[in-house]
Protein backbone atom coordinates (compact mmCIF):
# COMPACT_ATOMS: atom_id res chain seq x y z
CA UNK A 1 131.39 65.37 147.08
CA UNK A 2 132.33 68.34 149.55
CA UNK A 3 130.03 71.21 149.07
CA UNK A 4 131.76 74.67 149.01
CA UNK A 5 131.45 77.19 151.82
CA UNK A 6 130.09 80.06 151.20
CA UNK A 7 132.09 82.63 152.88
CA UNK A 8 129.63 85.04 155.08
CA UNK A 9 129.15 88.81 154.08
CA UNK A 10 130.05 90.97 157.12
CA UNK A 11 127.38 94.23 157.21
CA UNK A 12 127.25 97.09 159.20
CA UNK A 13 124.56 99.49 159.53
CA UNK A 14 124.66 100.95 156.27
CA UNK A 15 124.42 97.47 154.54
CA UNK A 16 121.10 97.16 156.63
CA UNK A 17 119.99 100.75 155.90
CA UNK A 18 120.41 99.79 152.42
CA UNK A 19 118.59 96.51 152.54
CA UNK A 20 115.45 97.88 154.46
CA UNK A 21 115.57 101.31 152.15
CA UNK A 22 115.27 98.88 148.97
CA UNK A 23 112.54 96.84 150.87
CA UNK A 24 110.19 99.91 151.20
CA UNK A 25 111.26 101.51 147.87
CA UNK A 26 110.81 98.80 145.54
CA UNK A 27 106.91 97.47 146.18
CA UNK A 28 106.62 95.98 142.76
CA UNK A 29 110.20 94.01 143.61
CA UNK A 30 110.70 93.23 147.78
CA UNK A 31 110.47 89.18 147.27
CA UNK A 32 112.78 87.65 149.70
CA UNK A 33 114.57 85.99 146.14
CA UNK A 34 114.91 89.17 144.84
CA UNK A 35 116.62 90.11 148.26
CA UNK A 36 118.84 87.52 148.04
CA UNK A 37 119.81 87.92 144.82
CA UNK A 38 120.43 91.51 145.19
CA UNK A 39 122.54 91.63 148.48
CA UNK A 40 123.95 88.21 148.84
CA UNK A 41 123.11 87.10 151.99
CA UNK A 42 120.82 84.60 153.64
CA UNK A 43 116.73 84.82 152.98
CA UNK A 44 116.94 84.05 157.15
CA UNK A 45 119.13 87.53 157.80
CA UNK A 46 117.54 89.95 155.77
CA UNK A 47 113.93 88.61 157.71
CA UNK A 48 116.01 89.65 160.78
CA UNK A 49 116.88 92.65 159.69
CA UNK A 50 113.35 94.07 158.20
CA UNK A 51 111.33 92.32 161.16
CA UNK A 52 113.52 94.36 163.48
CA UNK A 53 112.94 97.87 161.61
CA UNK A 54 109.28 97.01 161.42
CA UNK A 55 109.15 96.42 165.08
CA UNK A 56 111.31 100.10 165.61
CA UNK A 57 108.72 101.44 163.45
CA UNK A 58 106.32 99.98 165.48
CA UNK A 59 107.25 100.68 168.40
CA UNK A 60 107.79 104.75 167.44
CA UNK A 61 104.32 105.19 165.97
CA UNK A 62 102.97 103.83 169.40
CA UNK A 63 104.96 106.48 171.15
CA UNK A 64 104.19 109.00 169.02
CA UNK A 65 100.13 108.50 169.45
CA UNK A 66 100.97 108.71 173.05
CA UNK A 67 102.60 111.55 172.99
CA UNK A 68 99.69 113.13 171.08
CA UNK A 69 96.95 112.64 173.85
């Protein structure tokens, strides 16, 4: 039996705004199921996407600290 394709969600940057704004809202609920369940897209992608703001984040507090001294 075929299996049916799932057709893929296009996002822009707002979609991933949204996704990493619900991440760091919700504490209680930010389990990748919950994710997917929410937005509809693949547990894999919205890793992607919240690894990448983490590393922005990252990557500006460093800066920052720098810019401090």
């Amino acid at each position: 039996m075929k299996r049916k394709r799932r057709k893929a969600v296009r996002l822009d940057e707002d979609g991933e705004k949204k996704i990493v704004k619900y991440y760091f809202d919700n504490p209680e609920n930010n389990s990748m199921r919950a994710l997917v369940d929410k937005f509809k897209i693949p547990e894999a992608r919205i890793s992607r996407i919240i690894s990448a703001n983490l590393e922005e984040r990252l990557k500006n507090s460093k800066v920052k600290k720098w810019l401090e001294y």
